[in-house]
Protein backbone atom coordinates (compact mmCIF):
# COMPACT_ATOMS: atom_id res chain seq x y z
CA UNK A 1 122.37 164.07 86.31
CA UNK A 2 118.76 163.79 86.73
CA UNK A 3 117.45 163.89 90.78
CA UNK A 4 116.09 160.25 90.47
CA UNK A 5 119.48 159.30 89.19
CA UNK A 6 121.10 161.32 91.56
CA UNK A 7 119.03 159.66 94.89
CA UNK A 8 119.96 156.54 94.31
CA UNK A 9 123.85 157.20 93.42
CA UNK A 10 123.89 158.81 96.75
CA UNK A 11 121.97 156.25 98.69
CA UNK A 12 124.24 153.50 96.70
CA UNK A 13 127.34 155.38 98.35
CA UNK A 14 126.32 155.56 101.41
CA UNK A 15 125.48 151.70 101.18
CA UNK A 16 128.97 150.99 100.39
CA UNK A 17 131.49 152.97 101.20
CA UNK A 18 129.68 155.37 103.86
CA UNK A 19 128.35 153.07 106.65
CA UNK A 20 129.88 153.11 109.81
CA UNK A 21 129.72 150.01 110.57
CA UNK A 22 128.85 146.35 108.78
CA UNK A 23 125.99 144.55 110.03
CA UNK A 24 126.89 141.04 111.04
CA UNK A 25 123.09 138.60 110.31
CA UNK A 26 121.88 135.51 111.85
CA UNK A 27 121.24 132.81 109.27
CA UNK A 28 117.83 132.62 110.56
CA UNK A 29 114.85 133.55 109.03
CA UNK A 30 114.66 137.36 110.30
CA UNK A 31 118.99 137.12 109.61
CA UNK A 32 117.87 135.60 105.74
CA UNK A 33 114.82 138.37 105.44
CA UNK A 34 117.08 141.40 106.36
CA UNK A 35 119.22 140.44 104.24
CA UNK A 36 117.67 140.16 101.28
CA UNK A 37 115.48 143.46 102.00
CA UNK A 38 119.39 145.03 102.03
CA UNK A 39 119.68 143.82 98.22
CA UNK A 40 116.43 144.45 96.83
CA UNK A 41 117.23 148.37 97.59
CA UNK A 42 120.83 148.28 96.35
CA UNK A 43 123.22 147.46 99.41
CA UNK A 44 126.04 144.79 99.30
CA UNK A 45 125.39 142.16 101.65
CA UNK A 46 128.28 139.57 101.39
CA UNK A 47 126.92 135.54 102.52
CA UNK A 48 128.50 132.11 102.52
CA UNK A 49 128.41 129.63 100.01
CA UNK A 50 130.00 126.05 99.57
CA UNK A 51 132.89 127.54 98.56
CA UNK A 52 133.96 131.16 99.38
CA UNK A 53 132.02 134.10 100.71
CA UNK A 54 130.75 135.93 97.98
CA UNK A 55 129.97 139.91 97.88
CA UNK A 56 126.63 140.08 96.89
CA UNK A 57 124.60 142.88 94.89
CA UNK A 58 121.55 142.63 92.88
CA UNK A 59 123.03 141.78 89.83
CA UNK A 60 119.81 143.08 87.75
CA UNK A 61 120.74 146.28 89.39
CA UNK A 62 123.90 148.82 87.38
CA UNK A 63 124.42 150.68 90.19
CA UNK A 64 124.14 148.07 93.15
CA UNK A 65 126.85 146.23 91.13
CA UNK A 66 129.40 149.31 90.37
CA UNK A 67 129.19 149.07 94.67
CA UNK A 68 130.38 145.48 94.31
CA UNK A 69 134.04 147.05 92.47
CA UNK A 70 134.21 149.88 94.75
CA UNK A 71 134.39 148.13 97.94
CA UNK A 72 136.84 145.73 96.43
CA UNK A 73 139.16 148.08 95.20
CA UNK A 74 138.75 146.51 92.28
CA UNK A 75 140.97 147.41 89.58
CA UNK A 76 139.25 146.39 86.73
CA UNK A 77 135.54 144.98 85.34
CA UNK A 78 135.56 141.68 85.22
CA UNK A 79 132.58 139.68 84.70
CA UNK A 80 130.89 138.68 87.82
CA UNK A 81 129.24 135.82 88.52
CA UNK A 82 125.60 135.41 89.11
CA UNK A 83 123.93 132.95 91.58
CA UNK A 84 120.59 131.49 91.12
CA UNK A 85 117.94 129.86 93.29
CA UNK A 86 117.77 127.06 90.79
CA UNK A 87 118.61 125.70 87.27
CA UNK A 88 115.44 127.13 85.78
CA UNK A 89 115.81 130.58 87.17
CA UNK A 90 119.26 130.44 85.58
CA UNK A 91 118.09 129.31 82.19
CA UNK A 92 115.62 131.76 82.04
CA UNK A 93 118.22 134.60 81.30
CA UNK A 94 121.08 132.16 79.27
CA UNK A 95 120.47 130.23 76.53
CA UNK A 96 121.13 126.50 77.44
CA UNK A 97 121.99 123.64 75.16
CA UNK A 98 121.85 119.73 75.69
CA UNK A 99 125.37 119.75 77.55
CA UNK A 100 124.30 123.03 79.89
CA UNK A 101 121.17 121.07 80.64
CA UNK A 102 122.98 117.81 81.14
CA UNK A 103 125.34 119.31 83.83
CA UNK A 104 122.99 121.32 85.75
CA UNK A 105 121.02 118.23 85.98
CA UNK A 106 123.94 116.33 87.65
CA UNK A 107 126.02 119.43 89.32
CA UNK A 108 123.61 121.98 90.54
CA UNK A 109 123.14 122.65 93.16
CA UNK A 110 127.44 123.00 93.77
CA UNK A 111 131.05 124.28 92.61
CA UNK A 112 130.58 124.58 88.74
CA UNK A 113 130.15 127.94 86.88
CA UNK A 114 128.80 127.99 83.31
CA UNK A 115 128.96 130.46 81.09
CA UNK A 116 126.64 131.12 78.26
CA UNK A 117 125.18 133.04 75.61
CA UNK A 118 123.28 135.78 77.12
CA UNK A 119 119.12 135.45 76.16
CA UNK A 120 117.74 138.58 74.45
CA UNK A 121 115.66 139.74 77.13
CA UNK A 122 118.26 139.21 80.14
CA UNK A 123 117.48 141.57 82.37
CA UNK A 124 120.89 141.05 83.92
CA UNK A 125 122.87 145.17 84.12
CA UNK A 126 125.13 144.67 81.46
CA UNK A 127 128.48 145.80 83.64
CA UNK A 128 127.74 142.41 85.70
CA UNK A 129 128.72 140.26 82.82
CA UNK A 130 131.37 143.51 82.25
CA UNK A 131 129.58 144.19 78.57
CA UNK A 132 130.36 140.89 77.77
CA UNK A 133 127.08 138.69 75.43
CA UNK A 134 127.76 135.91 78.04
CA UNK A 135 126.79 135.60 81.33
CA UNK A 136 128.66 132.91 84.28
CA UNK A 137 125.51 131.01 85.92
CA UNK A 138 125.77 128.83 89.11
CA UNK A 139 123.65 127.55 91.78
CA UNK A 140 125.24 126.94 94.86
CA UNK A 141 125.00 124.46 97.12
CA UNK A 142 124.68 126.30 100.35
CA UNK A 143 121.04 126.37 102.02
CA UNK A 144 121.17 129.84 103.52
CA UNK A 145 122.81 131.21 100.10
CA UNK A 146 119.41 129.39 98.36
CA UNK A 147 117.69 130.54 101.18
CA UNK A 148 118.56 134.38 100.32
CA UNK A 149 118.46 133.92 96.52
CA UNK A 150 114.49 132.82 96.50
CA UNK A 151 114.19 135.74 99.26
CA UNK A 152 115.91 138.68 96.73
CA UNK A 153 113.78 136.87 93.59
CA UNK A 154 116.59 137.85 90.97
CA UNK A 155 120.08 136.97 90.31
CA UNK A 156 122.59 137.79 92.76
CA UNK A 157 126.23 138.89 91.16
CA UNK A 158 128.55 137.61 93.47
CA UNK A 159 132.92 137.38 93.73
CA UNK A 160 134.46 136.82 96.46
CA UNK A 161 133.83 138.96 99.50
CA UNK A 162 137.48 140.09 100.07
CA UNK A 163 139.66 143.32 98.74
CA UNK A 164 141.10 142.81 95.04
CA UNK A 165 143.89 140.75 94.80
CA UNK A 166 143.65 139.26 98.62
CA UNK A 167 142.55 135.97 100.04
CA UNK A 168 138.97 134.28 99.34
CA UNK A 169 137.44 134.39 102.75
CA UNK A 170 135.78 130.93 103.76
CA UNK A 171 133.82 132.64 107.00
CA UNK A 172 132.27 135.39 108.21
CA UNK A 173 135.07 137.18 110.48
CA UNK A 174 137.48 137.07 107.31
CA UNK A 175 134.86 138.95 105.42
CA UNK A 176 134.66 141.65 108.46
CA UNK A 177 138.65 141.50 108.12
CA UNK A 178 138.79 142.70 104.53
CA UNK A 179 135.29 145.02 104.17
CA UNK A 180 133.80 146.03 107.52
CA UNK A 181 132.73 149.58 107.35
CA UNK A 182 132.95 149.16 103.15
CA UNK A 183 129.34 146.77 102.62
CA UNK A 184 125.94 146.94 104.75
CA UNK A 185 125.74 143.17 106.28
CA UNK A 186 127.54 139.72 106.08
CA UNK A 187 125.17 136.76 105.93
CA UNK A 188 126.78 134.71 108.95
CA UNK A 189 126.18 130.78 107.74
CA UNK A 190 129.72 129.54 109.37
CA UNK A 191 132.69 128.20 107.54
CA UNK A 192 132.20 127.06 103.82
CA UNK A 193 132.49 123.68 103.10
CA UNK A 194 134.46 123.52 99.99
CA UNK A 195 136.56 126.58 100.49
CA UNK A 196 137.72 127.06 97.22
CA UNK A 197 136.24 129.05 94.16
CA UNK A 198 133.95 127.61 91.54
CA UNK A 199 135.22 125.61 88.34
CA UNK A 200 134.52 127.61 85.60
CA UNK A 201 133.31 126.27 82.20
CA UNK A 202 132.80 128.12 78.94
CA UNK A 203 129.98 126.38 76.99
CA UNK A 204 129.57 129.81 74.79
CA UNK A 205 131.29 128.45 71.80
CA UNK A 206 131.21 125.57 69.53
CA UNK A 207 133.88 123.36 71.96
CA UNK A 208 133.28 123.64 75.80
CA UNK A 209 136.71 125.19 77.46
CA UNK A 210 137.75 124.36 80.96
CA UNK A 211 138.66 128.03 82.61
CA UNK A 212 138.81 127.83 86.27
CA UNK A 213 139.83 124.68 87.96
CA UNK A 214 137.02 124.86 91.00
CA UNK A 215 135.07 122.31 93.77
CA UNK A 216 134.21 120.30 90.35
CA UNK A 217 136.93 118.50 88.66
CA UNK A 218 137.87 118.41 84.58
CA UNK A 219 137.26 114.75 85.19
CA UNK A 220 133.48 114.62 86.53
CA UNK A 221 132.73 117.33 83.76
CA UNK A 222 134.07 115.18 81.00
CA UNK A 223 132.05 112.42 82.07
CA UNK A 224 128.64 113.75 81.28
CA UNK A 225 129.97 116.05 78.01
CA UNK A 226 132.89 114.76 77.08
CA UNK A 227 136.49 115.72 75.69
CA UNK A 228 136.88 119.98 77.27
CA UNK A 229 139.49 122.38 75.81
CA UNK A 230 141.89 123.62 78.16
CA UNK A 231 141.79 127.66 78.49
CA UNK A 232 144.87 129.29 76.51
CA UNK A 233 146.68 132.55 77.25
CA UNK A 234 147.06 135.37 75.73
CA UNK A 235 146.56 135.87 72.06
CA UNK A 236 145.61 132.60 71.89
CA UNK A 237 141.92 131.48 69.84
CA UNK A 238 139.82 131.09 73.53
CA UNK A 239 138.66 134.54 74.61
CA UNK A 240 138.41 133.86 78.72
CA UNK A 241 137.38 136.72 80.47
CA UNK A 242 140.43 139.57 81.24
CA UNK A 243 142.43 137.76 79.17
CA UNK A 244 143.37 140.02 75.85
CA UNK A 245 144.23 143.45 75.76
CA UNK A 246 141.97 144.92 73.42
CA UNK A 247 139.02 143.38 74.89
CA UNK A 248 134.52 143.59 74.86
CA UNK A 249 135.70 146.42 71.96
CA UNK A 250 133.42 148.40 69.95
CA UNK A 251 133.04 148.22 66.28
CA UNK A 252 133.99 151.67 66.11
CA UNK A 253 137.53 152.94 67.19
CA UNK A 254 138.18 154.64 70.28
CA UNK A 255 140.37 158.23 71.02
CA UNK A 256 140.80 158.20 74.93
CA UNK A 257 141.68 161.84 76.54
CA UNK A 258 139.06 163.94 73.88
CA UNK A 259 139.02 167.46 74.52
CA UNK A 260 137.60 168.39 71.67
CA UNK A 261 134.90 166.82 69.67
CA UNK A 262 135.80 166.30 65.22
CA UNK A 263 133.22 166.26 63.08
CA UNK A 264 133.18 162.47 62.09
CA UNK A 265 132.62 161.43 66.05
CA UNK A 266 130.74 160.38 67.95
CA UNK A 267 131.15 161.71 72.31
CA UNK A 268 131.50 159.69 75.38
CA UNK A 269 131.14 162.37 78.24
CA UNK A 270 132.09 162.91 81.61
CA UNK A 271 131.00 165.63 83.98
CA UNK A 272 129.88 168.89 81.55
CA UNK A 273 130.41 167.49 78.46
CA UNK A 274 132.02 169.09 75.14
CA UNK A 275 129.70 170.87 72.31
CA UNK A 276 129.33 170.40 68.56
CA UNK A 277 129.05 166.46 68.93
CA UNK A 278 126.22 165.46 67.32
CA UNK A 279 125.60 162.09 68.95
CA UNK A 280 126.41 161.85 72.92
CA UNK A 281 126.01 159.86 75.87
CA UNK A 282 127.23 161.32 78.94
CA UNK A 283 128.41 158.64 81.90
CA UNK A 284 127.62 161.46 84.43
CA UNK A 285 126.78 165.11 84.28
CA UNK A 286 127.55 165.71 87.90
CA UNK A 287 130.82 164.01 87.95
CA UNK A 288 129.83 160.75 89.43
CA UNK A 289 132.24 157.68 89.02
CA UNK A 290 129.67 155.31 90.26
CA UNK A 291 126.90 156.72 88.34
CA UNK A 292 129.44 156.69 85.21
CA UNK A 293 130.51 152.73 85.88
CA UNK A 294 127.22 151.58 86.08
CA UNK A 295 126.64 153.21 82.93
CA UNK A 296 129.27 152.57 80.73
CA UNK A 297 128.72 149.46 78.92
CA UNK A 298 125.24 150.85 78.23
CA UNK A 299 126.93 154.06 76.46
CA UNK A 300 129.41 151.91 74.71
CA UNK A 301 126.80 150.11 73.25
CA UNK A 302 124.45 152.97 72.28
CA UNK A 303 127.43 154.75 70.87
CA UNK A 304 128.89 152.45 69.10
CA UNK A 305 125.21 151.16 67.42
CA UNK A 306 123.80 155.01 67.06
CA UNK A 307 126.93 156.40 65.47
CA UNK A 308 127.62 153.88 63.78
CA UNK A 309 124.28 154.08 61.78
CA UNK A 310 124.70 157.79 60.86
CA UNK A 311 128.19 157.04 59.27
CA UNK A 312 130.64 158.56 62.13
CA UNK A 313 133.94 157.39 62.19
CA UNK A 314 135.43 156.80 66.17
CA UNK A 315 133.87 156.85 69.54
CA UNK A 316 136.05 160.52 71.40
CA UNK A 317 136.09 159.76 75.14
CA UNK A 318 136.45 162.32 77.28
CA UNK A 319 139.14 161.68 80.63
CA UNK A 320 138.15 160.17 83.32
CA UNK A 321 139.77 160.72 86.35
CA UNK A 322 141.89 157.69 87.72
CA UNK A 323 140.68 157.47 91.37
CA UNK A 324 138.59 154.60 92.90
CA UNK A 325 135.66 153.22 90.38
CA UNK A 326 137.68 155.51 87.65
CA UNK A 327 140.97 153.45 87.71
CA UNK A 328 138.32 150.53 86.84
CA UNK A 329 136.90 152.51 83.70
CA UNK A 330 139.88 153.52 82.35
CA UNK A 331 140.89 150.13 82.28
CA UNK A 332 137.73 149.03 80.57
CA UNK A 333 138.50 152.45 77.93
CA UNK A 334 142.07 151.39 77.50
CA UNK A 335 140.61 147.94 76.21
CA UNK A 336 138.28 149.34 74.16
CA UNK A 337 140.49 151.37 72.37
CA UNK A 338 143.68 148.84 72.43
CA UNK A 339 144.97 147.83 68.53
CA UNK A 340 142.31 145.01 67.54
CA UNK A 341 144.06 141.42 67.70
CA UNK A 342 143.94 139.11 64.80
């Protein structure tokens, strides 16, 4: 691990799962300023929103947003969603149609997530939108959460500011409840007024698909688009996000556990690596599971592109162990490798 690399993995710990204690901020302006100085150098900083409290990192930012799934405890890398300051700063980094246009138009600011294609240049870290070529887009409809997104001047990737699996928190003391001591500040701007999650639209595809119901009903969507599919499960044709086992796979198949290298494969590394691969990319010399999450996709991608054009057969990935960020990139490895679904 280079020592650039290495600064900033350490300074991203101690951001997120080292402090002693979490800073509680005014939603003044010196509260607003602070905060967004916090996420500009890669600390969480969770902050209220119409709806829920949302953990926020620089979503631009790999390694500010592996922080995001540590101090959840999150299990797994779901995409993320990232907030805007407006409709324009969102479209700059999607690629918006007629019916994306038409609904930001009426619904931003508010409760309505869109996802959509992601634009070449997106500058977005790829594990925000968890490797995914889509990216979930809102604006909210909160003025200290606007407030903070023109201060940060880039996309904010934010889920709820609460441990996996637990309640959405709708103020500031249930945020403290779930992460104190785990993030660097919580944005204090009271109790939200919606107080549930975003409704979540897919507009990626050739037929928009409802996949969250949210603070926007099916019903106010359908009047300015029209007729929306309804999400489906499992195996089913709509690919939500999470939903399928073998999921954001690479072309190339996967062998999980490698402790060797063949001939015909290409190596995903961990800690010292293996020799005689001919094409590598190593997640983290030095061992580091934050390091290696925020790089993942990335090597996935490279991998599965470089080895690919010099005729190797499979992607070997080396183990990982299953601790904290590593339980979250096994998961992502176990997908990757999973039997593809027809």
């Amino acid at each position: 691990m280079s020592a650039v690399w290495g600064t900033v993995a350490s300074t991203a710990r101690r951001g997120y799962l080292g402090a002693a204690m979490t800073e509680t901020l005014p939603a003044d302006e010196a509260g607003i300023a602070r905060a967004a100085a916090v996420l500009r150098r890669g600390g969480l900083v969770a902050f209220g929103t119409e709806t829920v409290y949302g953990l926020g990192a620089d979503a631009t930012n790999a390694q500010a947003v592996a922080g995001i799934f540590a101090a959840k405890g999150r299990p797994r890398f779901n995409p993320l969603i990232c907030h805007y300051r407006d409709a324009g700063a969102a479209f700059a980094h999607v690629v918006a149609h007629d019916a994306a246009r038409r609904l930001a138009d009426a619904l931003w600011p508010g409760p309505l997530t869109l996802v959509l294609p992601r634009q070449a240049d997106c500058p977005v870290a790829l594990l925000t939108g968890a490797g995914l070529d889509t990216l979930a887009v809102r604006v909210p409809a909160c003025a200290t959460a606007l407030a903070l997104l023109r201060a940060v001047e880039r996309p904010v990737a934010a889920p709820s500011a609460n441990r996996s699996g637990r309640i959405s928190p709708t103020d500031a003391a249930h945020v403290l409840t779930e992460l104190e001591g785990r993030i660097d500040a919580v944005l204090d701007s009271g109790a939200c007024t919606v107080g549930v999650e975003s409704t979540v639209l897919d507009l990626s595809g050739s037929q928009p698909v409802f996949l969250r119901p949210g603070g926007v009903t099916m019903e106010a969507v359908e009047a300015l688009i029209g007729p929306i599919a309804r999400g489906v499960g499992e195996g089913g044709a709509v690919r939500s996000p999470g939903m399928l086992r073998s999921h954001y796979a690479p072309g190339l198949p996967v062998r999980l556990d490698a402790h060797d290298v063949r001939a015909d494969e290409a190596l995903l590394a961990f800690g010292p690596g293996l020799g005689g691969a001919a094409v590598v990319f190593n997640l983290s010399e030095g061992g580091d599971l934050a390091e290696a999450a925020a790089r993942l996709f990335q090597g996935l991608r490279w991998l599965d592109a470089e080895a690919t054009r010099r005729g190797l057969a499979r992607i070997a990935a080396m183990p990982v162990p299953d601790t904290g960020l590593g339980a979250a990139i096994n998961d992502r490895l176990r997908r990757a490798a999973a039997p593809r679904e027809e």
